[in-house]
PDB file of N, CA and C in Angstrom:
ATOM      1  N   UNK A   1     173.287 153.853  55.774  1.00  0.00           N
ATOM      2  CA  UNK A   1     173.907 153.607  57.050  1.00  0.00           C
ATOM      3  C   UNK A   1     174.685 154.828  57.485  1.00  0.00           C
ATOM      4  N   UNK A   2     174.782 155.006  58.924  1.00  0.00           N
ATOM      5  CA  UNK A   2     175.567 156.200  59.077  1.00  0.00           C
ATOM      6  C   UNK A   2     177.208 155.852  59.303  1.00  0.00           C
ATOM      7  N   UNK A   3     177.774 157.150  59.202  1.00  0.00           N
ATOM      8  CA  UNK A   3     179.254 156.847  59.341  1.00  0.00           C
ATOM      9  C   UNK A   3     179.484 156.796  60.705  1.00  0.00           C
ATOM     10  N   UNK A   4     178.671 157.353  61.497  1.00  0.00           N
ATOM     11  CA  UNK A   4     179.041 157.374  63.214  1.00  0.00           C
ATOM     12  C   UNK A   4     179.592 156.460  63.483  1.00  0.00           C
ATOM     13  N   UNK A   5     180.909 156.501  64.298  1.00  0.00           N
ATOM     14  CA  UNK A   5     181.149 155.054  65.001  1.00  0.00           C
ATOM     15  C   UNK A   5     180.400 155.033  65.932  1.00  0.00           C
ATOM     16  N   UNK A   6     180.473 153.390  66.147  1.00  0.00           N
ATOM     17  CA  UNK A   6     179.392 152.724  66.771  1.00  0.00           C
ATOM     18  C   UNK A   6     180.131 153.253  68.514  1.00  0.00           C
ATOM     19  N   UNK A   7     179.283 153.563  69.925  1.00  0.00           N
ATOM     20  CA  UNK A   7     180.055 154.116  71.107  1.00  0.00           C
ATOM     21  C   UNK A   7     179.978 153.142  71.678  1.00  0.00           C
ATOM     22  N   UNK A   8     181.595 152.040  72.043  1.00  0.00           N
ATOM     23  CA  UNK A   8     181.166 150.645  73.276  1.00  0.00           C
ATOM     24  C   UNK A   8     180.507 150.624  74.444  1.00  0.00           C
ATOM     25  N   UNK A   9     180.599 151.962  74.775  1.00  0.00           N
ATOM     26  CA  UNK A   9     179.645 151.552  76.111  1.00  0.00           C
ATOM     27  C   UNK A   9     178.126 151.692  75.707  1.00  0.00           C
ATOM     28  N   UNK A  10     177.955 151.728  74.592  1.00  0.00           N
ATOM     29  CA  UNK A  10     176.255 151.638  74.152  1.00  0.00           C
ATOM     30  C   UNK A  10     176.160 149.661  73.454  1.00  0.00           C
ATOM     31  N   UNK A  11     177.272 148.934  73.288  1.00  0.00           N
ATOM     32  CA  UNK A  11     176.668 147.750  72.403  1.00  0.00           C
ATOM     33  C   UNK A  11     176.604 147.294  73.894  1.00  0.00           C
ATOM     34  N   UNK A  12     175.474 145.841  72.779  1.00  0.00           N
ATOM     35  CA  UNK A  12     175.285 144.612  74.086  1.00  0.00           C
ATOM     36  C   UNK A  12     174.778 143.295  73.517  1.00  0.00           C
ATOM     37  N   UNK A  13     174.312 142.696  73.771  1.00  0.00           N
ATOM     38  CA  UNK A  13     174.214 141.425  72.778  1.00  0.00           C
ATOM     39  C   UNK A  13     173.297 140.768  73.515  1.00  0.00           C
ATOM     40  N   UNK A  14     172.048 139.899  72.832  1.00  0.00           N
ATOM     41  CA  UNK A  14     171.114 139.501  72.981  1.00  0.00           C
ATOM     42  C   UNK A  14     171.212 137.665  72.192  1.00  0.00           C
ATOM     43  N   UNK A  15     170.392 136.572  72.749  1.00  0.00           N
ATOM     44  CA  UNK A  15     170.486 135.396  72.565  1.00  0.00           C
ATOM     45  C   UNK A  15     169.481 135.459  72.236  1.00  0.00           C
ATOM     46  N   UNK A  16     168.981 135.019  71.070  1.00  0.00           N
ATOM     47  CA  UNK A  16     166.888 134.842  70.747  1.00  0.00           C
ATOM     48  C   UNK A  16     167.345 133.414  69.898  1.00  0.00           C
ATOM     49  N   UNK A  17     166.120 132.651  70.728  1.00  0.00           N
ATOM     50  CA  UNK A  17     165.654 131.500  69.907  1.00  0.00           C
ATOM     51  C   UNK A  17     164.197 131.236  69.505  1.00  0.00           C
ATOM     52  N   UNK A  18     164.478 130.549  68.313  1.00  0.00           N
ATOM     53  CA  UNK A  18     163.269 130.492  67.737  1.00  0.00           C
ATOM     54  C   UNK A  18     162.918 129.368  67.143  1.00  0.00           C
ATOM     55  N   UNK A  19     161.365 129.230  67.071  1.00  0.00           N
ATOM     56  CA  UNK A  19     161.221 128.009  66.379  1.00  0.00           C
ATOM     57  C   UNK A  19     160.371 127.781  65.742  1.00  0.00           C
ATOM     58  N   UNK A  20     160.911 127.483  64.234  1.00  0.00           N
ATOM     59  CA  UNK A  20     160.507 127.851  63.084  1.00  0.00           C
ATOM     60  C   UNK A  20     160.070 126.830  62.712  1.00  0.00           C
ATOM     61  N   UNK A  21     158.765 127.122  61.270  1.00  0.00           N
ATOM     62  CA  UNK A  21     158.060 126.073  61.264  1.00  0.00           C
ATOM     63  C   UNK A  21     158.303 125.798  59.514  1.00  0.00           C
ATOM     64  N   UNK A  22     159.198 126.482  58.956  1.00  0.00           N
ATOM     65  CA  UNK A  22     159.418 126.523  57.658  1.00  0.00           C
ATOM     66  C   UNK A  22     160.782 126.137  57.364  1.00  0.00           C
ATOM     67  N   UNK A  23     161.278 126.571  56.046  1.00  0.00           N
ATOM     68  CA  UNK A  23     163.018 126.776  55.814  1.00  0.00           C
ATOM     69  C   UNK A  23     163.614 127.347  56.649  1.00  0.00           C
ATOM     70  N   UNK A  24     164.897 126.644  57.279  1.00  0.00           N
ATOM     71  CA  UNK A  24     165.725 127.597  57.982  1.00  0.00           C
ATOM     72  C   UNK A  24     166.147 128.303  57.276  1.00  0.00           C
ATOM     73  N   UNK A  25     166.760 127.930  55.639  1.00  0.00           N
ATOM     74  CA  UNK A  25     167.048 128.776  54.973  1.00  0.00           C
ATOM     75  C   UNK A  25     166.482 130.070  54.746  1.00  0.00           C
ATOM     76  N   UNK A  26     165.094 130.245  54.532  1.00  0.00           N
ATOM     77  CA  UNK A  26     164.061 131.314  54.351  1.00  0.00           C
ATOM     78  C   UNK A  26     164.776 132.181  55.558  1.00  0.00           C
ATOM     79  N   UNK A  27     164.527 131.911  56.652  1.00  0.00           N
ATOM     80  CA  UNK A  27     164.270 132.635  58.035  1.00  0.00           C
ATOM     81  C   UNK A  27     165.913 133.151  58.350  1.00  0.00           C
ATOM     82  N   UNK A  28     167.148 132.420  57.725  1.00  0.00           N
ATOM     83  CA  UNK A  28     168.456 132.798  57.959  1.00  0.00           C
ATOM     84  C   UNK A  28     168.771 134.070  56.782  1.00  0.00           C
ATOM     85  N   UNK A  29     167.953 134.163  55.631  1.00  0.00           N
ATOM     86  CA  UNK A  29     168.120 135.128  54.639  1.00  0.00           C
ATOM     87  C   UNK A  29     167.569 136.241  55.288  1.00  0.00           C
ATOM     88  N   UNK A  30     166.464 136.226  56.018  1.00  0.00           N
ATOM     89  CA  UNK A  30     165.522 137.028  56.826  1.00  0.00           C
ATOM     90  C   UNK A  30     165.922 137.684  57.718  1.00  0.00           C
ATOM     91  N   UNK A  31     166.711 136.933  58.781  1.00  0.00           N
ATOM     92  CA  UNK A  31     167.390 137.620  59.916  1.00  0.00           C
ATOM     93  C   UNK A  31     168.701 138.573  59.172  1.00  0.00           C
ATOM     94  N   UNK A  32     169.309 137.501  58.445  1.00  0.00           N
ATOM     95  CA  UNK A  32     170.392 138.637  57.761  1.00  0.00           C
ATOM     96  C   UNK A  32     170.359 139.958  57.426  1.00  0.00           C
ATOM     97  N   UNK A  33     169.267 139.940  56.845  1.00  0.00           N
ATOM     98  CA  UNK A  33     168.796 141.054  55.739  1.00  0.00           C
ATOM     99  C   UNK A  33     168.876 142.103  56.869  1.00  0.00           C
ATOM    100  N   UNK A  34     167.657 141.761  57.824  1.00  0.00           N
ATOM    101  CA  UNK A  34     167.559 142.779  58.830  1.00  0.00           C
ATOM    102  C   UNK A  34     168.617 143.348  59.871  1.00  0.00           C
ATOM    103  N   UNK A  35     169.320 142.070  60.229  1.00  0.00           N
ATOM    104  CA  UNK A  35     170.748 142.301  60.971  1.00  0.00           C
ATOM    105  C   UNK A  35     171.173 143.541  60.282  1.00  0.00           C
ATOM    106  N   UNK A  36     171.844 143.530  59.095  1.00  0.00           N
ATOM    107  CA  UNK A  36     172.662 143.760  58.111  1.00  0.00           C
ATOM    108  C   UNK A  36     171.991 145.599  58.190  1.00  0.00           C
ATOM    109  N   UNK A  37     170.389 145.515  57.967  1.00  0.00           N
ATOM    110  CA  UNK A  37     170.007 146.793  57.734  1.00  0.00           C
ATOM    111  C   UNK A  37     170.544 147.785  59.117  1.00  0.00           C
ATOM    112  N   UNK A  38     170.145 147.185  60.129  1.00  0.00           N
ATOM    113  CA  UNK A  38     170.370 147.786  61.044  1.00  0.00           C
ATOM    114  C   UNK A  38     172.024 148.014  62.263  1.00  0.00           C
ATOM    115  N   UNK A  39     173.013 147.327  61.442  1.00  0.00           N
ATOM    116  CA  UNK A  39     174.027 147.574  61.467  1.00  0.00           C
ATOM    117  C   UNK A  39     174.989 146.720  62.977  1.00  0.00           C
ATOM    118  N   UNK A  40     173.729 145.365  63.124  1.00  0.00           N
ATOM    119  CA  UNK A  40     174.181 144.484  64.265  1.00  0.00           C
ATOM    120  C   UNK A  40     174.655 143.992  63.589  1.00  0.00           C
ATOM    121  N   UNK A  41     175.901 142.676  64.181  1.00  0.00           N
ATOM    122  CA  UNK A  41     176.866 141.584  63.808  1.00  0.00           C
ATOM    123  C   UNK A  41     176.393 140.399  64.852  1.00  0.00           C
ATOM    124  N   UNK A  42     176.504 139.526  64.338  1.00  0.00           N
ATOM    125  CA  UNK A  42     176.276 138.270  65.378  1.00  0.00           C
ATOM    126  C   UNK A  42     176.625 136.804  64.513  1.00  0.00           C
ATOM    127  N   UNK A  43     175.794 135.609  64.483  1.00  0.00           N
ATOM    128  CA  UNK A  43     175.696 134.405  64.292  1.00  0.00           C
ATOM    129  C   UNK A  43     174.347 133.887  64.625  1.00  0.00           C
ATOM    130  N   UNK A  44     174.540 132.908  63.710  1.00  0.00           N
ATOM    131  CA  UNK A  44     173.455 131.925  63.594  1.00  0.00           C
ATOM    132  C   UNK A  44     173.715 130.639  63.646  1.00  0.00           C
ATOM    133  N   UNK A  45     172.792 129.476  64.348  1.00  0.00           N
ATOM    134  CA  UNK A  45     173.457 128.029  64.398  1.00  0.00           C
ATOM    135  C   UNK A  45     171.567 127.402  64.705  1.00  0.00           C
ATOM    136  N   UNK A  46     171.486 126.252  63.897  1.00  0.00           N
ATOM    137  CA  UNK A  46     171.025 125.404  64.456  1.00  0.00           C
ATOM    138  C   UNK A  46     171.189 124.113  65.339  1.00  0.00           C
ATOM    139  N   UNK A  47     170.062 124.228  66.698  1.00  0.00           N
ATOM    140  CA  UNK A  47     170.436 123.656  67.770  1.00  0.00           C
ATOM    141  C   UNK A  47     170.277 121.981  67.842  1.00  0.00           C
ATOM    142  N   UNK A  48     170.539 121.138  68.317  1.00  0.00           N
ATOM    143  CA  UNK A  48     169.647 119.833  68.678  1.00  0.00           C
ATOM    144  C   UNK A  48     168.406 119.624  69.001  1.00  0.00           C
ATOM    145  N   UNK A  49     167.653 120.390  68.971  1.00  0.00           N
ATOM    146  CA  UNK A  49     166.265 120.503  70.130  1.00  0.00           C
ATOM    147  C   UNK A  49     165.386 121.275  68.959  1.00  0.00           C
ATOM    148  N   UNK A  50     165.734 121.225  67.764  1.00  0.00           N
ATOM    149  CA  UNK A  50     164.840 121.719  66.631  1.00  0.00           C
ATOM    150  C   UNK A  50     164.739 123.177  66.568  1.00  0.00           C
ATOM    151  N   UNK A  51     165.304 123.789  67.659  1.00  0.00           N
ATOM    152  CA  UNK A  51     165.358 125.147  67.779  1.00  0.00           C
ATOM    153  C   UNK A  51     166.421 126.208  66.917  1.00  0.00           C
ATOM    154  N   UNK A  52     166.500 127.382  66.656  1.00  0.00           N
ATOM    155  CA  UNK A  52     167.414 128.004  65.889  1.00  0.00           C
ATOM    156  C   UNK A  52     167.828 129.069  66.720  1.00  0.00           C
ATOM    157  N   UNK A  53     169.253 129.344  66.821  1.00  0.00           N
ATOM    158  CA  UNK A  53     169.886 130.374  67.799  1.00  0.00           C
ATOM    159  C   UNK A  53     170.000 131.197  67.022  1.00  0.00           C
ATOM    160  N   UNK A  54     169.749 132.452  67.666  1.00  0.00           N
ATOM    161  CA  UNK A  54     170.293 133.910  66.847  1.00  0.00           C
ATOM    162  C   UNK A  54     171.018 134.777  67.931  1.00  0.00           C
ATOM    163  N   UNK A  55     172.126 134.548  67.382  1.00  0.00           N
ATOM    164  CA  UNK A  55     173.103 135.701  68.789  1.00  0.00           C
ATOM    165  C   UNK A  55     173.411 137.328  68.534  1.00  0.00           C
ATOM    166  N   UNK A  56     172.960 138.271  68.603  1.00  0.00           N
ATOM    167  CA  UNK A  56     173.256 139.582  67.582  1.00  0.00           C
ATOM    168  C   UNK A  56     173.778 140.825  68.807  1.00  0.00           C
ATOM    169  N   UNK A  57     174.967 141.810  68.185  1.00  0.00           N
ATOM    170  CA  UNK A  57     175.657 142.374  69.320  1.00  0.00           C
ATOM    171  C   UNK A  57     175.752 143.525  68.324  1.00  0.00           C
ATOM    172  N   UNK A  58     175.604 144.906  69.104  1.00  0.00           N
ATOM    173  CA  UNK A  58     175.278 146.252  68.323  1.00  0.00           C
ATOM    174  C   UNK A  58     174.616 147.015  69.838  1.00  0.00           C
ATOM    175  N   UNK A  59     173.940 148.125  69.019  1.00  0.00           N
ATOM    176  CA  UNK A  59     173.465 149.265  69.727  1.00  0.00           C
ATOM    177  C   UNK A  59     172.036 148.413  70.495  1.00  0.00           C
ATOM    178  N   UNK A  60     171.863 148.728  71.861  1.00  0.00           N
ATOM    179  CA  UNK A  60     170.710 148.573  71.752  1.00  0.00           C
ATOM    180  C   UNK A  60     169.129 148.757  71.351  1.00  0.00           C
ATOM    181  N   UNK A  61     168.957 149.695  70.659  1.00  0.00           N
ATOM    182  CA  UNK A  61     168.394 150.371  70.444  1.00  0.00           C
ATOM    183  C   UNK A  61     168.033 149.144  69.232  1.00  0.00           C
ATOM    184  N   UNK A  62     168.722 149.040  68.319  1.00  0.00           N
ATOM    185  CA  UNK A  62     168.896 148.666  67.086  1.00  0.00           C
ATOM    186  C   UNK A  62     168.410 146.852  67.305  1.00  0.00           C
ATOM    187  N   UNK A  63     169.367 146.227  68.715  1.00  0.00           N
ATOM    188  CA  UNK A  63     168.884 144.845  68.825  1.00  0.00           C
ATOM    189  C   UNK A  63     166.901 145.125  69.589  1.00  0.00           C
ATOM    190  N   UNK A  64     166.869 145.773  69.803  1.00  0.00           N
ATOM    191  CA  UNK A  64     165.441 146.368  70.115  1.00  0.00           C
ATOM    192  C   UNK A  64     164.629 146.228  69.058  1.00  0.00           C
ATOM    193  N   UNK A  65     164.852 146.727  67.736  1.00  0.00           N
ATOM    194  CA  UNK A  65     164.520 147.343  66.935  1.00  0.00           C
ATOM    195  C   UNK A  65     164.602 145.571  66.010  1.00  0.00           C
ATOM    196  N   UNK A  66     165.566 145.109  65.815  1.00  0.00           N
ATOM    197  CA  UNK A  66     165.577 143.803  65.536  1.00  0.00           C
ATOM    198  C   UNK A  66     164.846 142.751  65.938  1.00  0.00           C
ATOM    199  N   UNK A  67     164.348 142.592  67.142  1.00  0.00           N
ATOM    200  CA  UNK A  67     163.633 141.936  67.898  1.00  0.00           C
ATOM    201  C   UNK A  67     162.366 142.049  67.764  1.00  0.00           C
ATOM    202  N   UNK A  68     161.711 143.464  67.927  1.00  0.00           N
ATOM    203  CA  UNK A  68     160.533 143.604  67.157  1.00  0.00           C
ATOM    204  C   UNK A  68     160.039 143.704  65.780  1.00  0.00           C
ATOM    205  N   UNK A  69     160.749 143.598  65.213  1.00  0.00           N
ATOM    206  CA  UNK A  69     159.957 143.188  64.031  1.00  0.00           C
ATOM    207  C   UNK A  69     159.905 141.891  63.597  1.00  0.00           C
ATOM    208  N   UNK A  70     161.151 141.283  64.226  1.00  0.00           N
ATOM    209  CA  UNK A  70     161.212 139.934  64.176  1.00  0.00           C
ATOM    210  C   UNK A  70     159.900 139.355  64.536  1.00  0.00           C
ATOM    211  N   UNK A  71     159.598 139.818  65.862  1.00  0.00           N
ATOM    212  CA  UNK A  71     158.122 139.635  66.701  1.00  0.00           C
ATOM    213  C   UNK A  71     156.820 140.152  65.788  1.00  0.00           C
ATOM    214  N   UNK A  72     156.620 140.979  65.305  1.00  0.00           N
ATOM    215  CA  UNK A  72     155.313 141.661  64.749  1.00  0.00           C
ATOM    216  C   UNK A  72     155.512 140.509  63.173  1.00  0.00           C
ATOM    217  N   UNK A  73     156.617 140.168  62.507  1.00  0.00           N
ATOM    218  CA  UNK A  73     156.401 139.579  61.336  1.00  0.00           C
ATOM    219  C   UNK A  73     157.194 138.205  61.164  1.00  0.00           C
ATOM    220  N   UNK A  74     156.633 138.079  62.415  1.00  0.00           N
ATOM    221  CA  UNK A  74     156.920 136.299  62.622  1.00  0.00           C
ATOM    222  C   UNK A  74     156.154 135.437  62.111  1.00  0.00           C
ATOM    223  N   UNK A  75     154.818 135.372  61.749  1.00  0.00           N
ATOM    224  CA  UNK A  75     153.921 134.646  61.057  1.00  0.00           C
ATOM    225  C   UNK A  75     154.483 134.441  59.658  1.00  0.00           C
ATOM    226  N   UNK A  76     154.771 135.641  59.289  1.00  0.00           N
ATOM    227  CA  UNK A  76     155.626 135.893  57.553  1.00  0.00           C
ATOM    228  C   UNK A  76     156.440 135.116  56.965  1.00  0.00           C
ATOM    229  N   UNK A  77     157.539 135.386  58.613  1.00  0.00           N
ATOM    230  CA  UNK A  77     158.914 134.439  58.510  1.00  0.00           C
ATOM    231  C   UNK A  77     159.171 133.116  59.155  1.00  0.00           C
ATOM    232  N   UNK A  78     157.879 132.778  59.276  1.00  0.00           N
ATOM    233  CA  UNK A  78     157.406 131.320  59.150  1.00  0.00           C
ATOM    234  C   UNK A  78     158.003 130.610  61.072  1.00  0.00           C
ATOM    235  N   UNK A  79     157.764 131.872  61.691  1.00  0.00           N
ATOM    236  CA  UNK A  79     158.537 131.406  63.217  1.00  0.00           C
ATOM    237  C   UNK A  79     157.288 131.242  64.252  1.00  0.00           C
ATOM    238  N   UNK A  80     157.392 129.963  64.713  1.00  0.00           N
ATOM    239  CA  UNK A  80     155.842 129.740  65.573  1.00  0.00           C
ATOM    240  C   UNK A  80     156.487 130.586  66.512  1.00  0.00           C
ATOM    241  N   UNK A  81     157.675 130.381  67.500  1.00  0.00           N
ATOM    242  CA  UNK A  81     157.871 131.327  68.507  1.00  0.00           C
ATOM    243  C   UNK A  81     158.924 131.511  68.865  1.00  0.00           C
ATOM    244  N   UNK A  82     159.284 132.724  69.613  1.00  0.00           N
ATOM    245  CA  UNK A  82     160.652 133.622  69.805  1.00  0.00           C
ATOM    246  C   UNK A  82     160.370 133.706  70.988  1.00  0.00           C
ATOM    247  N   UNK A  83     162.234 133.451  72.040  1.00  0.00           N
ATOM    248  CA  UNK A  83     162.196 133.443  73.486  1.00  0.00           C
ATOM    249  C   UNK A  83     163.648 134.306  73.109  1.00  0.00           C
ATOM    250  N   UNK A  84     163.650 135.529  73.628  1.00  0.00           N
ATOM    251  CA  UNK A  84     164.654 136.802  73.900  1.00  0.00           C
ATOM    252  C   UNK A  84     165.254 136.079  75.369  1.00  0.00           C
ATOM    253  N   UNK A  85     166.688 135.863  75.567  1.00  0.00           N
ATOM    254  CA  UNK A  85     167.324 136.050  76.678  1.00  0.00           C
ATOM    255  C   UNK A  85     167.414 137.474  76.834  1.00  0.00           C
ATOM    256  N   UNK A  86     167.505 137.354  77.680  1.00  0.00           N
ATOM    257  CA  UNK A  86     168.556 139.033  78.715  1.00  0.00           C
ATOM    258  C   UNK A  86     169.432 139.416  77.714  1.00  0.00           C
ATOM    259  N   UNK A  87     169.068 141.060  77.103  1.00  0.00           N
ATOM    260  CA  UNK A  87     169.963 141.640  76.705  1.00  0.00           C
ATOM    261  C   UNK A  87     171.191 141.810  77.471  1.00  0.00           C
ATOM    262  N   UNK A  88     172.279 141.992  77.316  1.00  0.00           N
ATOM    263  CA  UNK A  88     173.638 142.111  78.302  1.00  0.00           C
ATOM    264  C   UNK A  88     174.359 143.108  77.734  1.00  0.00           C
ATOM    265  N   UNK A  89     174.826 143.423  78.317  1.00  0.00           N
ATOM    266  CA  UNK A  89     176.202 144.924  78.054  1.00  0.00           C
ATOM    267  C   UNK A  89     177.304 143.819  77.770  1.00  0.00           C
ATOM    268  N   UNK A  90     178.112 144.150  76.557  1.00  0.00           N
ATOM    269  CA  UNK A  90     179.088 143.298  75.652  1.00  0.00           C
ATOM    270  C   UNK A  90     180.208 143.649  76.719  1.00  0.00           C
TER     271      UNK A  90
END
């Protein structure tokens, strides 16, 4: 990880839900891991509607970067499908 501080007028925060067809557990170790690599902070909650929220706030670049791979190795992590809200400036 780098030491750079992170610059506020670069974070922003993104809402993705998903809906998974496996362990939430599996898929909450999953998002972590990757959160974690790429140096976003956020939360996780499951919804009423069978759906799973992922809220994550960092560089964009990085929630970019989170999002797609989420997307390319979603079959893996057991997620039938992912709906990205509007990234937003934090």
């Amino acid at each position: 990880m780098s030491d750079e501080k992170t610059n506020p007028e670069n974070l922003v925060s993104a809402t993705i839900l998903v809906q998974l067809r496996n362990s939430k557990g599996d898929f909450y170790e999953y998002a972590s891991k990757n959160a974690m690599q790429l140096s976003l902070t956020g939360y996780s909650q499951n919804l009423s509607d069978g759906l799973y929220k992922v809220f994550v706030e960092g560089e964009k670049s990085s929630i970019q970067s989170f999002i797609g791979y989420m997307e390319m190795n979603k079959a893996f992590a057991g997620m039938d499908k992912i709906d990205v809200g509007d990234i937003m400036v934090s």
